[in-house]
C-alpha atoms as a PDB file:
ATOM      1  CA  UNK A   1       0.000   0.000   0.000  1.00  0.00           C
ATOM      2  CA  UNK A   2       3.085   2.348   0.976  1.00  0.00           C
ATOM      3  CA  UNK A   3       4.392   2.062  -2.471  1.00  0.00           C
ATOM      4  CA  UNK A   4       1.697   2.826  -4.450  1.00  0.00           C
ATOM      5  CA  UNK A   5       0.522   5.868  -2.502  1.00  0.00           C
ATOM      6  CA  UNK A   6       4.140   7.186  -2.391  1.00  0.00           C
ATOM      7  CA  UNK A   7       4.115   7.124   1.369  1.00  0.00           C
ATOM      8  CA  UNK A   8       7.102   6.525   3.415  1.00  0.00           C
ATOM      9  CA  UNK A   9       6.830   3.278   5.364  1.00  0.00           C
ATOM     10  CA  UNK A  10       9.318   2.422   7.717  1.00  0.00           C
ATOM     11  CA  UNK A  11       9.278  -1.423   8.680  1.00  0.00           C
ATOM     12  CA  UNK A  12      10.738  -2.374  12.514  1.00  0.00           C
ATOM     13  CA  UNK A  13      11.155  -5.269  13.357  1.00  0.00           C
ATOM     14  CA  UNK A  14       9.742  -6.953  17.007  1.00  0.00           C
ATOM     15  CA  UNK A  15      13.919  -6.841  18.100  1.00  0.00           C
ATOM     16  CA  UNK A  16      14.562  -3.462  16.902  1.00  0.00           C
ATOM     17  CA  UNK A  17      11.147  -2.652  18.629  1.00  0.00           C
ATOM     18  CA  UNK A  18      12.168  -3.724  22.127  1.00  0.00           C
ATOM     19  CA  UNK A  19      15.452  -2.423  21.712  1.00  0.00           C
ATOM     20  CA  UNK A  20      14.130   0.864  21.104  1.00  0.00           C
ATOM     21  CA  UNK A  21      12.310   0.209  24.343  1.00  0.00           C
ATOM     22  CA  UNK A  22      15.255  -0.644  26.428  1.00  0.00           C
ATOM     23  CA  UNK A  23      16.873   1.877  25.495  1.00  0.00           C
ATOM     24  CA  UNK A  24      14.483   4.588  26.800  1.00  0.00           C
ATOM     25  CA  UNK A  25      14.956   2.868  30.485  1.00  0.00           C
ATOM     26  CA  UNK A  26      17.056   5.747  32.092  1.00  0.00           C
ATOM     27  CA  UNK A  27      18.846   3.355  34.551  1.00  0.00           C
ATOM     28  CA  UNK A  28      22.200   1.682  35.171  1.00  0.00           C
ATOM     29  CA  UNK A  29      20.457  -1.450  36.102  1.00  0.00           C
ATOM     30  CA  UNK A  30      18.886  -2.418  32.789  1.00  0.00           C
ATOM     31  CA  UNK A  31      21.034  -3.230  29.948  1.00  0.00           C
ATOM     32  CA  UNK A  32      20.491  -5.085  26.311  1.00  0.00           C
ATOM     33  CA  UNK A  33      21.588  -8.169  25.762  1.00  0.00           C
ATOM     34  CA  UNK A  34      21.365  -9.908  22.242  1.00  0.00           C
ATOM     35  CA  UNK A  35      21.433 -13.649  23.475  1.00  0.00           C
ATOM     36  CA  UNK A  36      17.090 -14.434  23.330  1.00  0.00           C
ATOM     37  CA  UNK A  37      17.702 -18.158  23.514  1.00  0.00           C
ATOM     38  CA  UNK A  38      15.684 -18.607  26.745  1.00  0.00           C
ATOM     39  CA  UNK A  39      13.791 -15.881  26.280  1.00  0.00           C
ATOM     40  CA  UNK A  40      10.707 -18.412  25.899  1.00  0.00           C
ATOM     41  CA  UNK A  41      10.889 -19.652  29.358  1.00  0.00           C
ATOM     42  CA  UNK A  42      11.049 -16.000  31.193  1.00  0.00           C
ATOM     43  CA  UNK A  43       8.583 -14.793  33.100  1.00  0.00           C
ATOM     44  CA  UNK A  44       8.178 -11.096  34.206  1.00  0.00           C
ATOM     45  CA  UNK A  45      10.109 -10.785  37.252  1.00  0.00           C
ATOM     46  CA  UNK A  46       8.474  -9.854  40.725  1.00  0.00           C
ATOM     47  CA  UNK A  47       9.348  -7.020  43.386  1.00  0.00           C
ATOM     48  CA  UNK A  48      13.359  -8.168  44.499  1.00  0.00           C
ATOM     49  CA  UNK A  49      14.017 -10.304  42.299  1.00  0.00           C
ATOM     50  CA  UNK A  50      17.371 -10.257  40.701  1.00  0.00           C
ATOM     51  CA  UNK A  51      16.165  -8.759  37.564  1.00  0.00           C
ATOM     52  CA  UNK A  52      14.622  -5.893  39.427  1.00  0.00           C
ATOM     53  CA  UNK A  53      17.201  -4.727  42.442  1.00  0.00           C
ATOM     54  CA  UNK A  54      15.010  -3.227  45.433  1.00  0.00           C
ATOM     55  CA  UNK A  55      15.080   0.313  45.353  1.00  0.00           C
ATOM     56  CA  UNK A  56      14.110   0.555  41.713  1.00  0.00           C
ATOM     57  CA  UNK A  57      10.592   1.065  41.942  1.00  0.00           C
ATOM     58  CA  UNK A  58      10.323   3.597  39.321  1.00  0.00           C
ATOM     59  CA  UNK A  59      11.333   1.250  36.438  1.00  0.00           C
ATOM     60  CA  UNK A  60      10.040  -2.154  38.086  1.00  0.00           C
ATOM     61  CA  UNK A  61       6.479  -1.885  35.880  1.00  0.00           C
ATOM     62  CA  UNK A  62       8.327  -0.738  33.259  1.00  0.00           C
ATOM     63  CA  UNK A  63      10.583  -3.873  33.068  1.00  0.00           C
ATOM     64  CA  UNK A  64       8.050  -6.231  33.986  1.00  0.00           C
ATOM     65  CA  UNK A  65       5.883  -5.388  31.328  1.00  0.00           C
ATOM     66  CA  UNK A  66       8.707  -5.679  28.718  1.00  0.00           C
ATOM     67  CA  UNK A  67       9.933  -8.877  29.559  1.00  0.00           C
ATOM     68  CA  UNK A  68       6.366 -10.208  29.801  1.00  0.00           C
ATOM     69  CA  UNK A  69       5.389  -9.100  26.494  1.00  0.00           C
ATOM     70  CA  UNK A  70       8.829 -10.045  24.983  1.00  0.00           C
ATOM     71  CA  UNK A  71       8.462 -13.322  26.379  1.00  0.00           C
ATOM     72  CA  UNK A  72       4.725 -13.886  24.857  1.00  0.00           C
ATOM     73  CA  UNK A  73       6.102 -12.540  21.672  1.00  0.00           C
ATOM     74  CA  UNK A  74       8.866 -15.805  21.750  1.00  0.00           C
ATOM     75  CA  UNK A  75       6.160 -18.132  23.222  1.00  0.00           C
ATOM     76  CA  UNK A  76       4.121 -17.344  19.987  1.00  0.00           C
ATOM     77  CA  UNK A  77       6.969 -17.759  17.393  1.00  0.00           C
ATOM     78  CA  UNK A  78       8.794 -20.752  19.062  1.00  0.00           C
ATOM     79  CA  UNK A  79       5.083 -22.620  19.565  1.00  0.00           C
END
């Protein structure tokens, strides 16, 4: 449809998607890593777990939801 109504279409992919994501998370604590081999088997983590250090309450929903919805993302292609 993009090309033949001259629009500009950019195409992301679900990776460069969360990515983008991560990178908006203003904190030390949260990094990106490119190894998503068990990403099927994650869960989103809960209030001091490792993932999510007490004392980080202002990014804890943030990163929950992410790795949830990652995780159902790679539940859906790997099943």
């Amino acid at each position: 449809m993009a090309a033949s109504t001259g629009t500009p279409t950019l195409v992301v992919s679900e990776q460069a998607k969360v990515r983008s994501l991560v990178a908006q998370i203003d904190d030390p604590l949260v990094t990106l890593h490119d190894d998503w081999s068990g990403l099927g088997e994650a869960s989103p983590p809960t209030p001091g777990s490792p993932v999510i250090p007490p004392g980080t309450d202002r990014n804890r929903d943030v990163v929950a939801r992410l790795v949830g919805e990652a995780a159902a993302h790679a539940r859906r292609r790997v099943g």
